[in-house]
C-alpha atoms as a PDB file:
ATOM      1  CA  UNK A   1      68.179 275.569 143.216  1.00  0.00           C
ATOM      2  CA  UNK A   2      70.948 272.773 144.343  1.00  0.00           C
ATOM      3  CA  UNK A   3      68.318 271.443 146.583  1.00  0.00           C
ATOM      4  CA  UNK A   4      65.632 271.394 144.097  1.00  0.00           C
ATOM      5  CA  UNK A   5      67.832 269.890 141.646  1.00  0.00           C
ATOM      6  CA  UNK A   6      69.463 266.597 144.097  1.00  0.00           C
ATOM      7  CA  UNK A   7      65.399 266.243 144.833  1.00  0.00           C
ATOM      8  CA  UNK A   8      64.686 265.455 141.530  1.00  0.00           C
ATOM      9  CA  UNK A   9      62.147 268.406 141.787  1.00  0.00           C
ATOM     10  CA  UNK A  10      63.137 270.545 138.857  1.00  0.00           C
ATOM     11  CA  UNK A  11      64.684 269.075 135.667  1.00  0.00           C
ATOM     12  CA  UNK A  12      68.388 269.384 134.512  1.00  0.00           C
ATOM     13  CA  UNK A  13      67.485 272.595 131.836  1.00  0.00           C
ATOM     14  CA  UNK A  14      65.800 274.073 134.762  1.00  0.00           C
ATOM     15  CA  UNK A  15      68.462 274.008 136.678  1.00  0.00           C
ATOM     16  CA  UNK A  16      71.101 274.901 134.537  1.00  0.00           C
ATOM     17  CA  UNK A  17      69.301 278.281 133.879  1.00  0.00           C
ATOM     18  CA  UNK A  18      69.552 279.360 137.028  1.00  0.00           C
ATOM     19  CA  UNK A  19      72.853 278.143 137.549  1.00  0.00           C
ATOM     20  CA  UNK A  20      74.568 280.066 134.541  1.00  0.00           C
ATOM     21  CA  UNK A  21      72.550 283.320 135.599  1.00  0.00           C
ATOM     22  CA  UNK A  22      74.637 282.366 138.676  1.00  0.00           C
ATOM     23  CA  UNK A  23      77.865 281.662 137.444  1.00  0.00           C
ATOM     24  CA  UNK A  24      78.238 285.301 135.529  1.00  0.00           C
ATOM     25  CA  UNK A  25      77.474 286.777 139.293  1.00  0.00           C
ATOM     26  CA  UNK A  26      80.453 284.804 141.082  1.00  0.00           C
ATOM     27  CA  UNK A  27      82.766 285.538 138.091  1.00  0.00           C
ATOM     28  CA  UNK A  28      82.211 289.038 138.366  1.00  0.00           C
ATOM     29  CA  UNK A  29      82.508 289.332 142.125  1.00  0.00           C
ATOM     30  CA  UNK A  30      85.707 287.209 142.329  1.00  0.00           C
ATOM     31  CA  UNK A  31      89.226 288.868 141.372  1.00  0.00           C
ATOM     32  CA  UNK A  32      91.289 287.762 137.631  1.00  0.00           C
ATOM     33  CA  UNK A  33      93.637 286.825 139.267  1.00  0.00           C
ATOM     34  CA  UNK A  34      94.035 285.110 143.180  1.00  0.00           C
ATOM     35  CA  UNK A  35      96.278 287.350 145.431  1.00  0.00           C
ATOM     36  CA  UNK A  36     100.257 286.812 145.764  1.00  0.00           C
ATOM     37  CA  UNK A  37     103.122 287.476 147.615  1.00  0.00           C
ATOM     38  CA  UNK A  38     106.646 287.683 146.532  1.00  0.00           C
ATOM     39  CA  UNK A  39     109.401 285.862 148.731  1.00  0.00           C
ATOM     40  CA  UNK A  40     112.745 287.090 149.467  1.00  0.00           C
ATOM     41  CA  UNK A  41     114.032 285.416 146.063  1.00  0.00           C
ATOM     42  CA  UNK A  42     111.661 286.705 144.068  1.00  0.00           C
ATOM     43  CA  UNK A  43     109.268 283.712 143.632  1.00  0.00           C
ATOM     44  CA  UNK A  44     105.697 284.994 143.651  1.00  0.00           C
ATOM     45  CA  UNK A  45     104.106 282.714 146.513  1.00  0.00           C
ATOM     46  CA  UNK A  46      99.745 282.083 146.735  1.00  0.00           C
ATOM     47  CA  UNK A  47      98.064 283.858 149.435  1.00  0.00           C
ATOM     48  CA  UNK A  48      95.728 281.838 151.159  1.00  0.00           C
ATOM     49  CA  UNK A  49      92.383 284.538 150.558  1.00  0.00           C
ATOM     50  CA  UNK A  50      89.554 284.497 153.865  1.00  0.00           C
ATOM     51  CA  UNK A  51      86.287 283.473 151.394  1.00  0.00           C
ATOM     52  CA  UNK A  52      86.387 283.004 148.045  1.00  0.00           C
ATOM     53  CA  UNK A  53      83.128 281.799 145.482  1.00  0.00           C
ATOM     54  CA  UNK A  54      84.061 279.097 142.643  1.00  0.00           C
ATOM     55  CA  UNK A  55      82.079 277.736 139.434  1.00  0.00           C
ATOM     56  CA  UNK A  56      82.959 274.120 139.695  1.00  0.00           C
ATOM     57  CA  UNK A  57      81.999 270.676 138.458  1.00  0.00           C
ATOM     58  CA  UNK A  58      80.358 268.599 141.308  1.00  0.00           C
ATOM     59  CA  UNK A  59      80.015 265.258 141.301  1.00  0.00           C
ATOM     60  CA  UNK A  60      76.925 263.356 142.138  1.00  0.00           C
ATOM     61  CA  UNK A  61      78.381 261.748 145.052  1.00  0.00           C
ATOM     62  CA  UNK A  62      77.097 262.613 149.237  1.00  0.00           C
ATOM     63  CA  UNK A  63      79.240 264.938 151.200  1.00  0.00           C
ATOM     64  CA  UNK A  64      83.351 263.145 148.955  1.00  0.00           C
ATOM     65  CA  UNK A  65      85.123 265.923 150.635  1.00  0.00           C
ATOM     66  CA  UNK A  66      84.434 265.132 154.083  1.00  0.00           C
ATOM     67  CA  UNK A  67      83.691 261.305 154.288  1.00  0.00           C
ATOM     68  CA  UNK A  68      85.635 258.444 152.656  1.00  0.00           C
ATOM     69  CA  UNK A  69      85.114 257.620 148.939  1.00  0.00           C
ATOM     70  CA  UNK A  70      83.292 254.552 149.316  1.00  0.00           C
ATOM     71  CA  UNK A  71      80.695 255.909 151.969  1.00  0.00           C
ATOM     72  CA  UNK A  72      79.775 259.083 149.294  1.00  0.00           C
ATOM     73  CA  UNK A  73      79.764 256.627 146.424  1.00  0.00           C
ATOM     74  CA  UNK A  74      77.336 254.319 148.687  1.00  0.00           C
ATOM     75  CA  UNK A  75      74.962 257.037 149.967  1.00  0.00           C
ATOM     76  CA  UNK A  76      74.259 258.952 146.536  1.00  0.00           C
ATOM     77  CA  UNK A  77      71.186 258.277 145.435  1.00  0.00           C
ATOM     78  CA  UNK A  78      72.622 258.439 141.875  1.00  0.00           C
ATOM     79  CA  UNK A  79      74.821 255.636 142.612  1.00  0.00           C
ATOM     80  CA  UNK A  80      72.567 253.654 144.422  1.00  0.00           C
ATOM     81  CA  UNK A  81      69.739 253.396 141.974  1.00  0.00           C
ATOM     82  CA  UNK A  82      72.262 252.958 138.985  1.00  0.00           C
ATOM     83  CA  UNK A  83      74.429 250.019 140.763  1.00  0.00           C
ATOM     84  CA  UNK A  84      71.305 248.741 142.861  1.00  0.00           C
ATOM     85  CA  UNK A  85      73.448 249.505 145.774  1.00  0.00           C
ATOM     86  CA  UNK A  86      70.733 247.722 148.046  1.00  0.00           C
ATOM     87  CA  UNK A  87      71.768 243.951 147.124  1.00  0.00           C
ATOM     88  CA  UNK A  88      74.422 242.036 147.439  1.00  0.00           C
ATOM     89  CA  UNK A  89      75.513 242.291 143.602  1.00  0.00           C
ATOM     90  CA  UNK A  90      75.322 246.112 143.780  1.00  0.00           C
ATOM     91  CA  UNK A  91      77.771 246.539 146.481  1.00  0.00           C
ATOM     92  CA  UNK A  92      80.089 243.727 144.619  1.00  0.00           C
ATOM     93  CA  UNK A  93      79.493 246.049 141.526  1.00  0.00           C
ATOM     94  CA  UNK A  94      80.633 249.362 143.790  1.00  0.00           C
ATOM     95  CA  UNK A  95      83.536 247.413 144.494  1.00  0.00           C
ATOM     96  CA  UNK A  96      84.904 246.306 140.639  1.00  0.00           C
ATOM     97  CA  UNK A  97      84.056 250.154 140.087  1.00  0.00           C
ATOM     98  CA  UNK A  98      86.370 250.918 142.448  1.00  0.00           C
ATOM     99  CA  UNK A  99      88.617 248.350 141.778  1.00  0.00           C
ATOM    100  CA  UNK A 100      88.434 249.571 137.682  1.00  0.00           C
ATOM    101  CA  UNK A 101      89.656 253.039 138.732  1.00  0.00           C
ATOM    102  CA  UNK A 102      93.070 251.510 140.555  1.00  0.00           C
ATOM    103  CA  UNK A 103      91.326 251.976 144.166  1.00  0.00           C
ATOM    104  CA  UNK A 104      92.100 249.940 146.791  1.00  0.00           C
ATOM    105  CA  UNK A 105      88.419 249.089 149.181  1.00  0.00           C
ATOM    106  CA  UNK A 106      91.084 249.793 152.113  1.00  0.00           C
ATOM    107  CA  UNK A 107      92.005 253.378 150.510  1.00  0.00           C
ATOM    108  CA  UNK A 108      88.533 254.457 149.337  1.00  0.00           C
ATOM    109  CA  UNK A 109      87.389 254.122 152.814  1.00  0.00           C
ATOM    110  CA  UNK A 110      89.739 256.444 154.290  1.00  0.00           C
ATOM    111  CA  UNK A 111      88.768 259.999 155.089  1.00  0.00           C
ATOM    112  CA  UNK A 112      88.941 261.338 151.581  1.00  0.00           C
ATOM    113  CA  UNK A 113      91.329 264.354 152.293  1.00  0.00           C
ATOM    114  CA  UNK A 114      93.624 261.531 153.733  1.00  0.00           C
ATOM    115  CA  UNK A 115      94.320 259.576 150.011  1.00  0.00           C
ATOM    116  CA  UNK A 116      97.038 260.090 148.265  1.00  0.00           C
ATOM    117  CA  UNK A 117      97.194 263.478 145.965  1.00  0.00           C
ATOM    118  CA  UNK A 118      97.771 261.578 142.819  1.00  0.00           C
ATOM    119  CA  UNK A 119      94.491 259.647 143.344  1.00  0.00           C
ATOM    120  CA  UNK A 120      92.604 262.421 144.476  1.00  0.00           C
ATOM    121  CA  UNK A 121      93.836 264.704 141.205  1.00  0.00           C
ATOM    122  CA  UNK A 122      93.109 261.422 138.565  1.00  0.00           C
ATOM    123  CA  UNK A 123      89.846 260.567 140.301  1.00  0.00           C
ATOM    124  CA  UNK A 124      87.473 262.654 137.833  1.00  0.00           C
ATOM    125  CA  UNK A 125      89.642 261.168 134.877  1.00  0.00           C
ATOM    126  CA  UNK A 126      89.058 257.780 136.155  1.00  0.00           C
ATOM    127  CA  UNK A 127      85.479 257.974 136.603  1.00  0.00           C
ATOM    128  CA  UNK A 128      85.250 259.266 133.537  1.00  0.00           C
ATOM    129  CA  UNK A 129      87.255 255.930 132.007  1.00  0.00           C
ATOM    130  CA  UNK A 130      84.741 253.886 133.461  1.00  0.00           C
ATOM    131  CA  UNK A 131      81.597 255.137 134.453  1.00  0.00           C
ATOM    132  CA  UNK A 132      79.789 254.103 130.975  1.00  0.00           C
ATOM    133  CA  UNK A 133      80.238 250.604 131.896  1.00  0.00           C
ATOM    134  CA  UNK A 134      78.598 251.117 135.163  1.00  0.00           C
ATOM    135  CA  UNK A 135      75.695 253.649 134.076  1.00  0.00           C
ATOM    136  CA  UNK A 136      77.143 256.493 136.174  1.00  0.00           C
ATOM    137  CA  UNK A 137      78.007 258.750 132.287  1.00  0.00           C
ATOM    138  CA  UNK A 138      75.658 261.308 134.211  1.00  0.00           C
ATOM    139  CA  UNK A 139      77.670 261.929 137.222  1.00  0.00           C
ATOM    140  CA  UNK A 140      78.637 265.434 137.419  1.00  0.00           C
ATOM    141  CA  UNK A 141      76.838 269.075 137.352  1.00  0.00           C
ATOM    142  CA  UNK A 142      77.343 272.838 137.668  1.00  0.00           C
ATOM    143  CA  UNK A 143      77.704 273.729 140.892  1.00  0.00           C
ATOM    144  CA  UNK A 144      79.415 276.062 142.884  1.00  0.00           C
ATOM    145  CA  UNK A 145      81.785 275.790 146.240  1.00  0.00           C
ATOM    146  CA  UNK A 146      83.363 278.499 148.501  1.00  0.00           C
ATOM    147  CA  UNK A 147      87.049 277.507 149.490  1.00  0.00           C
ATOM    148  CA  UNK A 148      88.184 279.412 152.088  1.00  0.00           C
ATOM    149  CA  UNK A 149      92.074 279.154 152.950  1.00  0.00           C
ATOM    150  CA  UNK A 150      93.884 276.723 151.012  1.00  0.00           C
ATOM    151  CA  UNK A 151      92.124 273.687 152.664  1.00  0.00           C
ATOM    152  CA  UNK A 152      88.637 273.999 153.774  1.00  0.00           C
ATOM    153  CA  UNK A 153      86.059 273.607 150.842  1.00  0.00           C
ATOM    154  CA  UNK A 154      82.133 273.809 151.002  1.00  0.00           C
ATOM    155  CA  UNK A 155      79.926 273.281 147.846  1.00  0.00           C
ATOM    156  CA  UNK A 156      76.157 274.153 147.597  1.00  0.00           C
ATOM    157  CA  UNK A 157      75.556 270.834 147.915  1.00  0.00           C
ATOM    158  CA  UNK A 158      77.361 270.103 151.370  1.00  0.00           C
ATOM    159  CA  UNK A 159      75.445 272.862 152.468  1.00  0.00           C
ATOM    160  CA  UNK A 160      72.117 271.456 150.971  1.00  0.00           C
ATOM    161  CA  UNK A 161      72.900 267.874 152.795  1.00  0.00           C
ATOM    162  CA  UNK A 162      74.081 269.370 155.687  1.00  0.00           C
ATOM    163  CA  UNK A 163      70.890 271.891 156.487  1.00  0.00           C
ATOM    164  CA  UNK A 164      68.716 268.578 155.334  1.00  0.00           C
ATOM    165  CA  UNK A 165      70.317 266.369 158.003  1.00  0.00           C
ATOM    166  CA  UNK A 166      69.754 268.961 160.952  1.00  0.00           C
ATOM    167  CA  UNK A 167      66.301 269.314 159.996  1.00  0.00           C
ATOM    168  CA  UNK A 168      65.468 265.483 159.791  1.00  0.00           C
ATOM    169  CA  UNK A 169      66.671 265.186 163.771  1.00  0.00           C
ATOM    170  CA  UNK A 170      63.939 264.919 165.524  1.00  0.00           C
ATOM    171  CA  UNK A 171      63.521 267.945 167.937  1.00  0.00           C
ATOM    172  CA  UNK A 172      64.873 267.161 171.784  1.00  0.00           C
ATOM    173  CA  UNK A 173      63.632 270.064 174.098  1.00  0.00           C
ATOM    174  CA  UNK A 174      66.651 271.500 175.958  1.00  0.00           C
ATOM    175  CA  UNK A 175      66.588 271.255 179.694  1.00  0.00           C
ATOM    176  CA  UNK A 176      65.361 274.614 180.515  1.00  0.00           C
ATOM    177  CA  UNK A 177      64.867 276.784 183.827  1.00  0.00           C
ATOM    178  CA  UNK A 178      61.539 275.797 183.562  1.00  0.00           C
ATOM    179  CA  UNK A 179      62.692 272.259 184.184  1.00  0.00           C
ATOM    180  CA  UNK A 180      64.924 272.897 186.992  1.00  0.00           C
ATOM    181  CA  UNK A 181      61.883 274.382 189.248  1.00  0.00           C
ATOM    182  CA  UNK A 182      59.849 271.706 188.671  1.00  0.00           C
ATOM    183  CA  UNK A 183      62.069 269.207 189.034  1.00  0.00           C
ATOM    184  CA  UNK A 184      62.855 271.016 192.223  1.00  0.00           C
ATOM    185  CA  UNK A 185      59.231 271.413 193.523  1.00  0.00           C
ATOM    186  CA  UNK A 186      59.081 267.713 192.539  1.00  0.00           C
ATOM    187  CA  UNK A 187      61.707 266.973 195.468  1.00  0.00           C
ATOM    188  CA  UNK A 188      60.760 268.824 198.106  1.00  0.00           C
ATOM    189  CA  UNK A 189      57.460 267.299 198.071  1.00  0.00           C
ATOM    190  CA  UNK A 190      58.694 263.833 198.547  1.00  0.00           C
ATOM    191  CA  UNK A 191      60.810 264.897 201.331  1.00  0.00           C
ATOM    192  CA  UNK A 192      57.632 266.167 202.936  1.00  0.00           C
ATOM    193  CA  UNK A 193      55.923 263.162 202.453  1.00  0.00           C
ATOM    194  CA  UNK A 194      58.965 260.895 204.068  1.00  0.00           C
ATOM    195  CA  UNK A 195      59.520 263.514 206.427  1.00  0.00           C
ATOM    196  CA  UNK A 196      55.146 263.074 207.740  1.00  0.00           C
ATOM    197  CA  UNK A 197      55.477 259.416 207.219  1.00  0.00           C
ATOM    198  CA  UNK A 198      58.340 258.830 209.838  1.00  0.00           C
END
């Protein structure tokens, strides 16, 4: 469905149908309440679970977790088409965007786990603040993400750009056995050849 729906090939309703069948599923299968520890003084500590399935809001933006700001903001197609990303005055218009929301250009294109906490936490506030003015109102969605630790975090549509990207390389044959004899027979008939010619 997340791949249908960043396609354009099924409509919002559509998707949010499935999506809320969804959601009841991954609220039933995940615990009340996430597991803790308690320390020596009595403070009840997180535990860091293996896998764990979340309902979250996603933001139309390509792959923010694991690239900088800026490059996500760039290369969603959302963005693009509403800023005109393509010429010259788009990408000045990314930039006053960014600039609107109290982001430096040098800061929004560092890795995005490397900005600073406080940004990071605002940064759906501050889109929020602004992104009428910039016709980007539309910019998030249902979605779901698996976090597993307290670090690593995956949403459907990572996963979705991800599987897309490997299957857009074009194929390269790996150099087989197959190969290796030929290549080989290959040889040893040139060396015959020198070896009658001398």
């Amino acid at each position: 469905a997340t791949h249908h729906y960043i396609a354009g090939q099924i409509s919002h309703d559509q998707y949010n149908v499935i999506v809320n069948e969804f959601e009841e599923q991954v609220k039933l299968s995940n615990p009340m309440e996430r597991p803790r520890t308690e320390a020596d003084d009595g403070t009840m500590i997180p535990v860091a679970e293996s896998t764990r399935l979340e309902c979250i809001q996603e933001f139309k933006l390509m792959m923010h977790r694991h690239w900088s700001l800026y490059d996500s903001l760039f290369y969603s197609e959302y963005v693009a088409s509403r800023l005109g990303i393509w010429k010259a005055s788009g990408k000045a218009n990314l930039q006053t965007f960014l600039a609107k929301m109290g982001i430096s250009l040098k800061e929004s294109q560092q890795k995005f786990s490397f900005m600073s906490t406080k940004l990071k936490s605002k940064l759906r506030e501050k889109i929020d603040e602004h992104a009428e003015e910039f016709r980007l109102d539309d910019m998030l969605y249902n979605s779901f993400q698996c976090q597993a630790g307290f670090d690593t975090q995956v949403s459907a549509a990572d996963v979705v750009h991800s599987i897309q990207a490997l299957l857009e390389q074009p194929r390269v044959r790996a150099f087989d056995q197959d190969d290796e004899n030929v290549a080989g027979r290959n040889n040893h008939s040139r060396s015959l050849k020198s070896e009658q010619q001398l």
